[in-house]
Protein backbone atom coordinates (compact mmCIF):
# COMPACT_ATOMS: atom_id res chain seq x y z
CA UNK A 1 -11.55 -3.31 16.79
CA UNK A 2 -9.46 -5.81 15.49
CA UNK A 3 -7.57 -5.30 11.88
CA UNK A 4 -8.01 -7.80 8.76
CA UNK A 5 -7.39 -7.54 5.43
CA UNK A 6 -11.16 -7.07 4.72
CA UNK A 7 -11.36 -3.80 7.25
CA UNK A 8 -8.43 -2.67 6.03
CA UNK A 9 -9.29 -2.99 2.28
CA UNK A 10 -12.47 -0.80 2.80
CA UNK A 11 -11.01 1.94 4.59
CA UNK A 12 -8.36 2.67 1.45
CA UNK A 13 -11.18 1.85 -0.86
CA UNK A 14 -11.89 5.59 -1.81
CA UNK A 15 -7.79 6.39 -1.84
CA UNK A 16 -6.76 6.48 -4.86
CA UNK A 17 -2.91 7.28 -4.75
CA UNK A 18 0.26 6.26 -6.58
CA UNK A 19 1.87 2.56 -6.03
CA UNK A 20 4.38 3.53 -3.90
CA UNK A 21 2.11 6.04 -1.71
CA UNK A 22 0.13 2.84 -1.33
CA UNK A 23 2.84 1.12 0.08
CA UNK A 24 3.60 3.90 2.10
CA UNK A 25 0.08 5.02 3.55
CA UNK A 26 -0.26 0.87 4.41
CA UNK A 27 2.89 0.40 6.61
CA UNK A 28 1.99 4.03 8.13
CA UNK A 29 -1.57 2.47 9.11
CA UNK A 30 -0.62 -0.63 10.25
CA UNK A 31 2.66 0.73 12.62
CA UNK A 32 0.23 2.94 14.07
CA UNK A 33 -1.97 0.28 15.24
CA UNK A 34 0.67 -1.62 16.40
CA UNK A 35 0.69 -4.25 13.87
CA UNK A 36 4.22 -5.65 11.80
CA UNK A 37 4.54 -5.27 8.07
CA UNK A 38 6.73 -6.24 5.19
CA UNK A 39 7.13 -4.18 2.19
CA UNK A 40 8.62 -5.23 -1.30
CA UNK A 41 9.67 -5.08 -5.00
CA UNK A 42 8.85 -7.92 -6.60
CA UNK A 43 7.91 -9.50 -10.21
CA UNK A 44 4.27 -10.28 -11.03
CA UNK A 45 3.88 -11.48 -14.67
CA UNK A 46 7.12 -9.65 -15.68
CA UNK A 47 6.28 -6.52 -14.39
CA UNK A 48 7.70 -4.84 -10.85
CA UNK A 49 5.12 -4.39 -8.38
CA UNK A 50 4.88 -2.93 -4.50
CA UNK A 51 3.49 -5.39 -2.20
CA UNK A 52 3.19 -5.49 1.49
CA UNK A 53 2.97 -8.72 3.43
CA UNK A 54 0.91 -8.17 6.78
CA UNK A 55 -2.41 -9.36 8.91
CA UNK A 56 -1.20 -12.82 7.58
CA UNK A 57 -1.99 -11.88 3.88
CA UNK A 58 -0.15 -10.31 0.96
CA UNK A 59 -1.36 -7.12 -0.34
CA UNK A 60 -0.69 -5.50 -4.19
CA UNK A 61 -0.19 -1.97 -4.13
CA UNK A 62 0.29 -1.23 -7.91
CA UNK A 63 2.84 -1.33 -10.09
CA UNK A 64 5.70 0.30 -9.42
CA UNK A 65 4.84 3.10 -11.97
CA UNK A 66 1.27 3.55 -11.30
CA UNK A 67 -1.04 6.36 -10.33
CA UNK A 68 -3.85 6.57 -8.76
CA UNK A 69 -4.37 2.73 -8.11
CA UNK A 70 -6.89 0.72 -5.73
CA UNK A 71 -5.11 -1.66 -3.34
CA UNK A 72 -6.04 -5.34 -3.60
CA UNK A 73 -5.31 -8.45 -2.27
CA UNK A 74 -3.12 -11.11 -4.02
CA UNK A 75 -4.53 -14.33 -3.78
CA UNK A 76 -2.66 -17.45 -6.32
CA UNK A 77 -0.27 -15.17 -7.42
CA UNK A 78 3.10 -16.64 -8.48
CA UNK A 79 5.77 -13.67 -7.64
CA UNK A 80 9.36 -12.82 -7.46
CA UNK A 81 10.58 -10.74 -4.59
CA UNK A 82 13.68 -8.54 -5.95
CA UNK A 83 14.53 -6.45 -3.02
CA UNK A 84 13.01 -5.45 0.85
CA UNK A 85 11.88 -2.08 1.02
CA UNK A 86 13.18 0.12 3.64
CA UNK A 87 9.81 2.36 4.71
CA UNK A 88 9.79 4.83 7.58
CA UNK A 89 5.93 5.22 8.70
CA UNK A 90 4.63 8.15 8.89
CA UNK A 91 2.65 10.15 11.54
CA UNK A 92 -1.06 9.98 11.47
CA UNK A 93 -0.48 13.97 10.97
CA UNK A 94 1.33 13.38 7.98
CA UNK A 95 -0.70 10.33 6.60
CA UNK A 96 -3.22 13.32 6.53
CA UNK A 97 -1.27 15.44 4.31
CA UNK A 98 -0.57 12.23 2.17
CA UNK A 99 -4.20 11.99 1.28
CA UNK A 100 -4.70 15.89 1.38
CA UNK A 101 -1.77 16.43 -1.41
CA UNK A 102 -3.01 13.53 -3.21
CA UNK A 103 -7.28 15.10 -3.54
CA UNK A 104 -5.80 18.32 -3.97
CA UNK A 105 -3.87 17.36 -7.26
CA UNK A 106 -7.27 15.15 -8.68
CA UNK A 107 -8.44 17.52 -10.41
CA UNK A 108 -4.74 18.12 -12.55
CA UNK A 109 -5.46 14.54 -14.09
């Protein structure tokens, strides 16, 4: 089956995790499948956001504060990149606990 941004949007459509878990749990998919990301800070109507360039389109992972925020595309967005983020993927094992941790703690909101 071949990735896009579309197939990929669906399956994190019932995620709801922070920003930066976003970020993470997306470069952790995509290395696993073989497929090259880049992950940044950057400036979206003064505000810092996590966004991941891959599958030929740029994705917004939240602000850089957020909680529990749904991943979306970023189409005729102006933005400033401020600085590369360095993520190590994680294992599909521990992708697993990501989302565990993360539905375990729903009900403390």
């Amino acid at each position: 089956m071949q990735n896009t941004p579309e197939t990929l949007l669906q399956a994190c459509e019932s995620l709801r995790l922070s920003a930066w878990d976003n970020v993470r749990y997306l470069v952790s998919v995509l290395a696993l499948q073989g497929e090259q990301a880049k992950a940044f800070e950057a400036q979206i109507d003064g505000k810092p956001h996590y966004l991941l360039q891959a599958l030929g389109v740029c994705f917004d992972c939240g602000r850089s504060n957020s909680y529990q925020v749904q991943i979306r595309l970023l189409t005729d967005t102006e933005f400033t990149p401020m600085k590369v983020l360095d993520i190590t993927p994680l294992s599909a094992e521990q992708l697993g606990y990501l989302c565990m941790e993360t539905a375990h703690f729903d009900h403390c909101y």
